[in-house]
Protein backbone atom coordinates (compact mmCIF):
# COMPACT_ATOMS: atom_id res chain seq x y z
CA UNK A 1 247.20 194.96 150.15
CA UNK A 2 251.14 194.15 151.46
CA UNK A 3 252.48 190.99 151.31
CA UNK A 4 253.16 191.16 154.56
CA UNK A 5 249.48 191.26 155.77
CA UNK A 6 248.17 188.04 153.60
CA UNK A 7 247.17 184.93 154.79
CA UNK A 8 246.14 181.40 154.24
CA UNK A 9 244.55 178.74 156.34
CA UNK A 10 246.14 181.78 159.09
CA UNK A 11 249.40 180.97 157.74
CA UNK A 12 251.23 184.47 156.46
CA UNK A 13 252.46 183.54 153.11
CA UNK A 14 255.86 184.26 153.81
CA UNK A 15 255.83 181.45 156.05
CA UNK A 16 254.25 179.90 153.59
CA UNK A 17 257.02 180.32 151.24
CA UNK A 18 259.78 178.97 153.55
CA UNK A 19 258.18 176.08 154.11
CA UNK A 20 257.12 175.36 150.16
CA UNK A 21 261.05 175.95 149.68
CA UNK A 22 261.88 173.71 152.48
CA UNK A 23 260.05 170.82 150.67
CA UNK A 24 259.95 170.94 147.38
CA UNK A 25 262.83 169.91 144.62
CA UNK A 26 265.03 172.83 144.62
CA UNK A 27 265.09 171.78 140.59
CA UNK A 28 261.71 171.59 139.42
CA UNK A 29 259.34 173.46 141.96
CA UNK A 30 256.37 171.74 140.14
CA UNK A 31 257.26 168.18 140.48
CA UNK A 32 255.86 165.64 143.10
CA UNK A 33 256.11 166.64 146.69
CA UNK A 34 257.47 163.93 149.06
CA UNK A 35 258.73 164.78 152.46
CA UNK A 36 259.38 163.59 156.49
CA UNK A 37 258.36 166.45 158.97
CA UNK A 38 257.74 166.77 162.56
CA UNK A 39 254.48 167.13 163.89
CA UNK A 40 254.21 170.81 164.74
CA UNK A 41 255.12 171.53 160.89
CA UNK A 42 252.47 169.17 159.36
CA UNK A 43 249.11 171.93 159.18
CA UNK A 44 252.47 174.74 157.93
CA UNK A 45 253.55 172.34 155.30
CA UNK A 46 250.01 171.18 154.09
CA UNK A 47 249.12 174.56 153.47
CA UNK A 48 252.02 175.35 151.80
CA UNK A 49 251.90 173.05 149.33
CA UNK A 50 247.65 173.45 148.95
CA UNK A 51 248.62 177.02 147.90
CA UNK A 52 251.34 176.88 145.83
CA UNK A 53 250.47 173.67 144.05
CA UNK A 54 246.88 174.25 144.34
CA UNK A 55 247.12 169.79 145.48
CA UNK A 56 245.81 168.41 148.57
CA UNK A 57 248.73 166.64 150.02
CA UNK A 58 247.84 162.79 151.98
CA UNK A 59 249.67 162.60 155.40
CA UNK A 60 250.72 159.11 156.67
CA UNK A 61 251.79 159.06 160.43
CA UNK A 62 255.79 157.28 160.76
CA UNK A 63 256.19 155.91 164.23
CA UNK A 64 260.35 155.13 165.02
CA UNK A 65 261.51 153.83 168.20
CA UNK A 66 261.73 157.02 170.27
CA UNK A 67 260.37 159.51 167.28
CA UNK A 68 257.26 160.10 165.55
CA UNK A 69 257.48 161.87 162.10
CA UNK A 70 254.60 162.48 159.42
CA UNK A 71 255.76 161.84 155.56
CA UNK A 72 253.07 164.25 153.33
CA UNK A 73 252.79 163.74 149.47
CA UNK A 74 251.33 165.86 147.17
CA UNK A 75 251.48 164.94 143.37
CA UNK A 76 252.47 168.80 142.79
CA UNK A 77 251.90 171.24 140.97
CA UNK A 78 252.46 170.43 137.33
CA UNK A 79 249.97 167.13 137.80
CA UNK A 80 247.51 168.98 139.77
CA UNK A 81 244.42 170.89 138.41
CA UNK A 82 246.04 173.97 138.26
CA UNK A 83 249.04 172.45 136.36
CA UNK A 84 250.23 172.75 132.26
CA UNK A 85 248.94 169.88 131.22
């Protein structure tokens, strides 16, 4: 099977992969996740992180005078189940 041609959540993973390196620390890709994005990137990021972290990531809603924002955490990878404990 290509690369190309896999999916999650109907996400390609490339995708997938720009958005996981959009949000996580450029310097430790398994620490805590903690991030501000707009609302058509909240069901890309959340995926992201569920698949490369193998973490379900908590979304809080930030209202600002003329913008709304979401802030997701995810504890990451190296806490998660899936982490080297």
């Amino acid at each position: 099977m290509k690369l190309d041609t896999i999916t999650y959540k109907g996400f390609p993973v490339e995708a997938l992969k720009t958005a996981f390196t959009a949000v996580h620390d450029p310097k430790d890709w398994k620490a805590p996740i903690l991030c501000n994005v707009l609302g058509e990137h909240v069901a890309l990021v959340c995926a992201a992180i569920e698949y490369y972290t193998a973490t379900e990531p908590t979304v809080e809603l930030v209202m600002q005078a003329n913008r709304i924002s979401y802030t997701i955490r995810a504890i990451g990878y190296r806490q998660g189940p899936a982490g080297d404990h």
